[in-house]
Protein backbone atom coordinates (compact mmCIF):
# COMPACT_ATOMS: atom_id res chain seq x y z
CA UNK A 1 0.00 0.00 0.00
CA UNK A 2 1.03 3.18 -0.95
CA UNK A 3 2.25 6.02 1.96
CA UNK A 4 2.97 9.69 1.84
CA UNK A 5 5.73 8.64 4.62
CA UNK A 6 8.93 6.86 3.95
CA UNK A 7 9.61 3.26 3.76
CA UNK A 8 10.27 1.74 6.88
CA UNK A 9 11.53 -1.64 6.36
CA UNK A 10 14.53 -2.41 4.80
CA UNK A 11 16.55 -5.17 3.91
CA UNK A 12 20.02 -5.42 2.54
CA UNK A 13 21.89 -8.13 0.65
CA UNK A 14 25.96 -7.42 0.75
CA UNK A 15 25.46 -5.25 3.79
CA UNK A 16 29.37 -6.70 4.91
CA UNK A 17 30.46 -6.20 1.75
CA UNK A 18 32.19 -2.73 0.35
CA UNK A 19 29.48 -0.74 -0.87
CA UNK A 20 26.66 -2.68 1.04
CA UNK A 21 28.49 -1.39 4.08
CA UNK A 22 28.53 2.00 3.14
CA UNK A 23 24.29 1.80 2.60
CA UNK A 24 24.15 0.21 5.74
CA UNK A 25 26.26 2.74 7.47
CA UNK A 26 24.31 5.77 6.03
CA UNK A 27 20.87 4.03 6.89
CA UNK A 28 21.55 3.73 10.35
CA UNK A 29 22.86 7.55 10.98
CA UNK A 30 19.43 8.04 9.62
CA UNK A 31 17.76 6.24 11.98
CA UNK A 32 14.33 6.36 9.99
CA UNK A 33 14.33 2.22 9.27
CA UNK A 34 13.73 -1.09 10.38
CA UNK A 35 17.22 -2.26 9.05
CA UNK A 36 17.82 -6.28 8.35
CA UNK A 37 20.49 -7.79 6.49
CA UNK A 38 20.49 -10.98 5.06
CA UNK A 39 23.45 -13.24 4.84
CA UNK A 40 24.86 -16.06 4.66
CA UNK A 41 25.22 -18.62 7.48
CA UNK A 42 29.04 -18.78 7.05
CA UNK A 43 29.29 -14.85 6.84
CA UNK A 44 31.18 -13.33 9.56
CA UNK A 45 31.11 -9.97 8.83
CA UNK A 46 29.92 -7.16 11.85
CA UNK A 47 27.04 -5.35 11.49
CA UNK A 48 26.43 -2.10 13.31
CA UNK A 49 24.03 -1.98 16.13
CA UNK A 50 20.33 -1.82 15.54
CA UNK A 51 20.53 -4.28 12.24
CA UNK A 52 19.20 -7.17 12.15
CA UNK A 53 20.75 -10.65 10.61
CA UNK A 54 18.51 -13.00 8.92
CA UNK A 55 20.41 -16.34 7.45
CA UNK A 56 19.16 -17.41 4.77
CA UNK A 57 19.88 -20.11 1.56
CA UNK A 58 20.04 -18.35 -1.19
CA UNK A 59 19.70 -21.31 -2.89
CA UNK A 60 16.46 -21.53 -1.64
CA UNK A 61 13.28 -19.88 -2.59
CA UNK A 62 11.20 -20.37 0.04
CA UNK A 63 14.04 -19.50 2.44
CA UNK A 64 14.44 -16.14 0.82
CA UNK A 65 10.99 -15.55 0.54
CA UNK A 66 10.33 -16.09 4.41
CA UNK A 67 13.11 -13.61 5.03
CA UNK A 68 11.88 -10.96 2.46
CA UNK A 69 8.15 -11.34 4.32
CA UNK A 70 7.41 -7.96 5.19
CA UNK A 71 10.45 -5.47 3.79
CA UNK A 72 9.15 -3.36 2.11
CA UNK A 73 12.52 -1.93 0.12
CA UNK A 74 15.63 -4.43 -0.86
CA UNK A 75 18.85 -3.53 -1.41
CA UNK A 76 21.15 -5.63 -4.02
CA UNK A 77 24.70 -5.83 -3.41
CA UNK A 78 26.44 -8.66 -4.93
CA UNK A 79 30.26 -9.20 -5.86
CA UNK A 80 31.07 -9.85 -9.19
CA UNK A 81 32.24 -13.35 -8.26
CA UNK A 82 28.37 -14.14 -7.77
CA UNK A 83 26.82 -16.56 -9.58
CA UNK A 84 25.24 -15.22 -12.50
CA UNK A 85 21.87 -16.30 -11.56
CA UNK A 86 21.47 -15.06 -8.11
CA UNK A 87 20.34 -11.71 -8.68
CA UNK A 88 17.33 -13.54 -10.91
CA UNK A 89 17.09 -15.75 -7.71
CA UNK A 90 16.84 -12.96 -5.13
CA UNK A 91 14.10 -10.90 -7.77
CA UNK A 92 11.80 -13.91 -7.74
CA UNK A 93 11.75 -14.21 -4.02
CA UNK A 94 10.72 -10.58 -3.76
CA UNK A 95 8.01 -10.91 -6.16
CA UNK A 96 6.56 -13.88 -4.20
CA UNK A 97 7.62 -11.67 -0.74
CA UNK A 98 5.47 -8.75 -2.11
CA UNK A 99 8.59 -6.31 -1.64
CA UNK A 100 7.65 -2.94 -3.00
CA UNK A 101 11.13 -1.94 -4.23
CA UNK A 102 14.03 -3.26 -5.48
CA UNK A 103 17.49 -1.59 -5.62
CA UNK A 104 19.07 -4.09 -8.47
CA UNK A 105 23.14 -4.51 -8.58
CA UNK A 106 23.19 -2.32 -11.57
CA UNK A 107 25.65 0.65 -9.34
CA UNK A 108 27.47 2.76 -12.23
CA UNK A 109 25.37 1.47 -14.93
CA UNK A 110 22.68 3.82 -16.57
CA UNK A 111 19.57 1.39 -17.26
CA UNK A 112 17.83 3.81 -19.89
CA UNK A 113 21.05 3.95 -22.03
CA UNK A 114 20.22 2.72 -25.26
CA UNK A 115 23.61 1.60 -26.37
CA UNK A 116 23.47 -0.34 -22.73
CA UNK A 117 23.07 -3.89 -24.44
CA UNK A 118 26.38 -3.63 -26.72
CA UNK A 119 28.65 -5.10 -24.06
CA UNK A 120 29.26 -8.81 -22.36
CA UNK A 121 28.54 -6.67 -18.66
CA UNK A 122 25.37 -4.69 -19.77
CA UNK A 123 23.99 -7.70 -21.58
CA UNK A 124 23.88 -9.01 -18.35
CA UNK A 125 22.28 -5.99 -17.05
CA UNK A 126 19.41 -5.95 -19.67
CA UNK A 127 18.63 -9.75 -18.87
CA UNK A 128 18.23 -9.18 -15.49
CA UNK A 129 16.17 -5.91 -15.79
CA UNK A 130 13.91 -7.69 -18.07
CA UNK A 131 13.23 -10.18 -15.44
CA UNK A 132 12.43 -7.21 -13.01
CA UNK A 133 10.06 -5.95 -15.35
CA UNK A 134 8.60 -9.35 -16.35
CA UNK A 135 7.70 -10.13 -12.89
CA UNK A 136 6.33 -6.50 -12.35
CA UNK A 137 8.88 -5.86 -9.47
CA UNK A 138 8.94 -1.90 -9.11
CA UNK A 139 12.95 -0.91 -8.60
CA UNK A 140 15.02 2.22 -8.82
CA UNK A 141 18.65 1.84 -9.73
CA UNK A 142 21.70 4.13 -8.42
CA UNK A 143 23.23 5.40 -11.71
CA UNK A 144 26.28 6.53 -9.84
CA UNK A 145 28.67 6.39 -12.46
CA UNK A 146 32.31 4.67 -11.43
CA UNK A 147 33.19 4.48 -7.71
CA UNK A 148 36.27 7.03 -7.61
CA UNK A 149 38.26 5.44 -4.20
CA UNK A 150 37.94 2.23 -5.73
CA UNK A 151 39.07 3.01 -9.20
CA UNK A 152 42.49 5.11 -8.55
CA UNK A 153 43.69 2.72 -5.52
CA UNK A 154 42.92 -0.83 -6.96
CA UNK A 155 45.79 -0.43 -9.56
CA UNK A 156 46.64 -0.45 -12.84
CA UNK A 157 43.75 -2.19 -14.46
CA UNK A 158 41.67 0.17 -13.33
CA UNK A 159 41.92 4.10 -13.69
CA UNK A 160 45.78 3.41 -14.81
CA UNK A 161 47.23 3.97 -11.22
CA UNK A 162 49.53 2.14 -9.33
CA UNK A 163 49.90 4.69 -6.62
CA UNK A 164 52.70 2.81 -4.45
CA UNK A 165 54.87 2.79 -7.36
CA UNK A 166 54.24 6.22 -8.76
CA UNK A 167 52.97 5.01 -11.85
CA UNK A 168 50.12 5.76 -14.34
CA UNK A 169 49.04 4.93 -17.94
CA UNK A 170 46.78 7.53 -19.22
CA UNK A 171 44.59 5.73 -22.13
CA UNK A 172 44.86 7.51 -24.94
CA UNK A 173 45.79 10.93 -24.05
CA UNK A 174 44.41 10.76 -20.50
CA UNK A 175 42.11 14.21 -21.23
CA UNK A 176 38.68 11.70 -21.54
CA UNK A 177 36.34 12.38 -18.66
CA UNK A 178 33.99 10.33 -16.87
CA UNK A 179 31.12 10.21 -14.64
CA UNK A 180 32.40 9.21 -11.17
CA UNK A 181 30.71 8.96 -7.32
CA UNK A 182 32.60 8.50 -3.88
CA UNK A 183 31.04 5.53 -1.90
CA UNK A 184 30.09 8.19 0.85
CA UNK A 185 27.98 9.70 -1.48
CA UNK A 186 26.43 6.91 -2.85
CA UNK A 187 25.43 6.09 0.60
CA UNK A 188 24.25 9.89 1.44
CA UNK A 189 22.14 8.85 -1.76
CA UNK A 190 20.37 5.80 -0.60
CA UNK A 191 19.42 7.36 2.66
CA UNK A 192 18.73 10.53 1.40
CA UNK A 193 16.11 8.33 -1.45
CA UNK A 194 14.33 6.46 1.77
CA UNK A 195 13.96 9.12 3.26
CA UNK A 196 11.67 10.94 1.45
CA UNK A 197 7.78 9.76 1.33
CA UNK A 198 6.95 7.19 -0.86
CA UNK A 199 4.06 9.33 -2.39
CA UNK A 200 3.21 12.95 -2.64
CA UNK A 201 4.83 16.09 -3.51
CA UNK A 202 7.96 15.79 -5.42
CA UNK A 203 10.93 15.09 -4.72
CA UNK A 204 9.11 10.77 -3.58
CA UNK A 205 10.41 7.81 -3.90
CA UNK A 206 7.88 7.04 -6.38
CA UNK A 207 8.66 9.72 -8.84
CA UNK A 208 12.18 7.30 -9.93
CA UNK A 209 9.69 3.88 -9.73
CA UNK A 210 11.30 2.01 -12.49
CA UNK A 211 13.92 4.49 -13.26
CA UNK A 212 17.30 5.28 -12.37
CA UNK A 213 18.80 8.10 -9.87
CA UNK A 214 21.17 9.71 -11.55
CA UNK A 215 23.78 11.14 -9.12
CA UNK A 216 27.65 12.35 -9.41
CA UNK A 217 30.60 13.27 -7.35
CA UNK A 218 32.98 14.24 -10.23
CA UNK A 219 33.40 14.31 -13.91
CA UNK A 220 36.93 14.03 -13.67
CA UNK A 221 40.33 13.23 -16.55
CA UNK A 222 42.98 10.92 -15.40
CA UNK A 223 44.86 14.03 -16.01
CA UNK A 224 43.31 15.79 -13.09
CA UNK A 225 43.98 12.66 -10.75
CA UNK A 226 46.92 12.64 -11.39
CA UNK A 227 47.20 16.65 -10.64
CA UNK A 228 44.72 15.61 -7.50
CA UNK A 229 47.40 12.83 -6.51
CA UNK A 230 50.50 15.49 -6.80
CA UNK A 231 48.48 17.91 -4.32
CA UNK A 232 48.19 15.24 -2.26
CA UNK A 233 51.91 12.97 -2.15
CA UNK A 234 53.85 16.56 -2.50
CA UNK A 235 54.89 14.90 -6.07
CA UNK A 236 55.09 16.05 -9.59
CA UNK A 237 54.89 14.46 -12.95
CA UNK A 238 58.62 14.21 -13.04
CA UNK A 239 58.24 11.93 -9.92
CA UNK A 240 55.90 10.03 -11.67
CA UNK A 241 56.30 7.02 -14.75
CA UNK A 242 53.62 8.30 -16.94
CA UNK A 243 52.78 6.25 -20.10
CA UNK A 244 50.07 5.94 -22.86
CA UNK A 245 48.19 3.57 -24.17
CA UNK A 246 45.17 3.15 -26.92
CA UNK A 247 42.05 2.25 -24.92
CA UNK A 248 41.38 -0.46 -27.78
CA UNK A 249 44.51 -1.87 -27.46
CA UNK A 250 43.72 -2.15 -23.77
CA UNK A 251 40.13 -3.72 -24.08
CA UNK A 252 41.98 -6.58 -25.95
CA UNK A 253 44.72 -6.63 -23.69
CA UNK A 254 42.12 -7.14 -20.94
CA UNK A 255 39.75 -9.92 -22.64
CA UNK A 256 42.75 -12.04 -23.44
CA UNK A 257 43.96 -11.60 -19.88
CA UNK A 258 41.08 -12.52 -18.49
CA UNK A 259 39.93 -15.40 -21.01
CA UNK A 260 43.42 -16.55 -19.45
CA UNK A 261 42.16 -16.64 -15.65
CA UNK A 262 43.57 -13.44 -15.27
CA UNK A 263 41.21 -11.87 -13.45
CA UNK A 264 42.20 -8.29 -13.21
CA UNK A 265 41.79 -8.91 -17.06
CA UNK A 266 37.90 -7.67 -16.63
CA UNK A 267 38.88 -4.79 -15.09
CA UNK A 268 41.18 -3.62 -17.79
CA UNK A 269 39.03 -4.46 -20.33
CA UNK A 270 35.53 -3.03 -18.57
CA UNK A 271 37.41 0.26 -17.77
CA UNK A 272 39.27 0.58 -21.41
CA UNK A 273 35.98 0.27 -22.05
CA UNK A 274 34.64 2.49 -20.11
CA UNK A 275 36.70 5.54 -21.40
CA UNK A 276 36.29 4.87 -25.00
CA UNK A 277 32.53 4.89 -24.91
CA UNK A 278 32.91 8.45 -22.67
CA UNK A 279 35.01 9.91 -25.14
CA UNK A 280 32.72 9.33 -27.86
CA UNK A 281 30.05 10.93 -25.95
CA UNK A 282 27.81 7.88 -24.96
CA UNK A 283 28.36 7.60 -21.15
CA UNK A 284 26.56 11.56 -20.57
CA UNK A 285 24.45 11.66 -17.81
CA UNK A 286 20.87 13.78 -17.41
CA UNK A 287 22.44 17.71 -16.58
CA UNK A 288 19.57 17.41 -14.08
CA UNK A 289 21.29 15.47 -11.86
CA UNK A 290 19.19 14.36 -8.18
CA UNK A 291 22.20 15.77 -6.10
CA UNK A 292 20.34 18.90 -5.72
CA UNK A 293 16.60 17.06 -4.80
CA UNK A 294 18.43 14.87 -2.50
CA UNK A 295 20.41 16.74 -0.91
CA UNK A 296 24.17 15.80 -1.51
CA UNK A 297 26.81 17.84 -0.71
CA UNK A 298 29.61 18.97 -3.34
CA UNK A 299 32.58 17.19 -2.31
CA UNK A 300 36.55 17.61 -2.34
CA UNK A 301 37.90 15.55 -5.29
CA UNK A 302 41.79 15.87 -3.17
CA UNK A 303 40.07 14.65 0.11
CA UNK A 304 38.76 11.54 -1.93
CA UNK A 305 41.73 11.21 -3.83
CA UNK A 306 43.70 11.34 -0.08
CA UNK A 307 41.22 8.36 0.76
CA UNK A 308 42.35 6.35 -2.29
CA UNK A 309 45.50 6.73 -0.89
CA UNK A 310 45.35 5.83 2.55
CA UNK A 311 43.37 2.95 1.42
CA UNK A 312 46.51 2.39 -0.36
CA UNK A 313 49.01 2.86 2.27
CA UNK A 314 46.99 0.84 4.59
CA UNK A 315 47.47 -2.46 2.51
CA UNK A 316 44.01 -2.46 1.49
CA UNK A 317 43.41 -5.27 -1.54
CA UNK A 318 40.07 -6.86 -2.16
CA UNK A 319 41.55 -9.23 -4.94
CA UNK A 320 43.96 -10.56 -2.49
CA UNK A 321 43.38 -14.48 -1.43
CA UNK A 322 42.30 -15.29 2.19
């Protein structure tokens, strides 16, 4: 049933996981929802206080469905390293759950993008947002454009950084810009969205049913990370290796790498990628962006460039093998 107030339960999938822990994070500091995460029984991961942990199989329908009973907004955050029919899995269980909402895993990916289809990733994407629609599952996605921290300090695959070594390729001249959101924000986002009342005057949570909210922290050049990363380490280019390379060449590069068990191979390709579809002007977002109707803040591109490299300096590697 519709309500001019917010939401007020919530559930999370991923809420130990790196951007499921920054929704979960914002969401409490809110303090407007009935917050419950569902995991795994073998997950270890803390969750703040005041969230609640429902084990589930998510092998399971009817396990997932008795957990979804009752929320009335879920969030999707899955690791790439999913299996590819999960998210299908966890839709279908809301439908039979009656969950109003669905936040799919579609972060950084803009849903109404007609070229959206043309790639292994979006493909993906489209399948899975067909099933949404197919089951009549109402969602809104976060169209957030590439996570910045995670980008400059995973390494070279990604933005063309390897910070601990001074080192950067720029793809072809390094001057492309791109769309790109700090996890805070994305989190400031989420809370900020269930916050407002599901019906009524605008800004609602209805008025993006079954669209995506389009939201930005920087449209940013390697070129100006790199500038970013010399305000920041006291360096200058001179202190820096600083090579190019054809973003074609490195989508290649990548798909071989990967097709070899590579697995940083994705990344290189997905963010090659990534630039030459900005460059030739299909990545744009709306200029009405929802920062404004939500409420985000303009942020610091140095101080989240200084995260990426703490996170850096601290050792921090999600590849890395347990």
């Amino acid at each position: 049933m519709s309500s001019a107030k917010p939401l007020q339960k919530v559930a999370i999938i991923g809420a130990t996981g790196h951007i499921g822990k920054v929704f979960v994070e914002a969401l409490v500091r809110n303090g407007q929802h009935e917050l419950t995460a569902l995991t795994r029984s073998e997950t270890k991961g803390d969750l703040p206080e005041g969230v609640k942990r429902s084990q589930v199989d998510f092998n399971n329908h009817d396990s997932l469905v008795a957990a979804l009973h009752g929320q009335q907004f879920l969030i999707i955050t899955l690791a790439v390293t999913a299996p590819q029919d999960l998210h299908n899995k966890i839709v279908n269980a809301a439908a039979s759950a009656g969950v109003s909402y669905v936040m799919p895993n579609f972060y950084g990916s803009d849903i109404r993008n007609p070229k959206l289809g043309d790639e292994a990733f979006g493909a993906v994407i489209k399948q899975q947002l067909s099933e949404m629609e197919k089951l009549g599952v109402s969602y809104v996605s976060l169209a957030c454009g590439t996570w910045y921290e995670w980008s400059v300090a995973l390494g070279e695959s990604w933005f063309g950084f390897t910070i601990s070594e001074r080192k950067v390729t720029f793809f072809d001249d390094g001057e492309t810009f791109v769309n790109v959101s700090t996890w805070p924000q994305c989190g400031r986002a989420v809370a900020a969205l269930l916050s407002l009342p599901e019906n009524g005057a605008s800004p609602s949570l209805a008025g993006w049913k079954n669209e995506p909210v389009y939201i930005t922290s920087f449209k940013v050049s390697q070129r100006q990370i790199l500038d970013s990363l010399h305000r920041i380490l006291g360096t200058t280019d001179a202190d820096w290796e600083i090579k190019y390379e054809p973003t074609v060449k490195r989508a290649q590069e990548g798909l071989e790498e990967f097709s070899k068990g590579i697995i940083t191979g994705i990344g290189k390709a997905m963010y090659a990628k990534l630039f030459m579809r900005s460059r030739a002007g299909e990545l744009e977002i709306p200029k009405e962006v929802a920062n404004k109707a939500l409420g985000l803040p303009q942020e610091s591109l140095d101080e989240a460039t200084k995260t990426a490299v703490d996170m850096v300096q601290s050792g921090w590697n999600p590849l890395a093998r347990s």
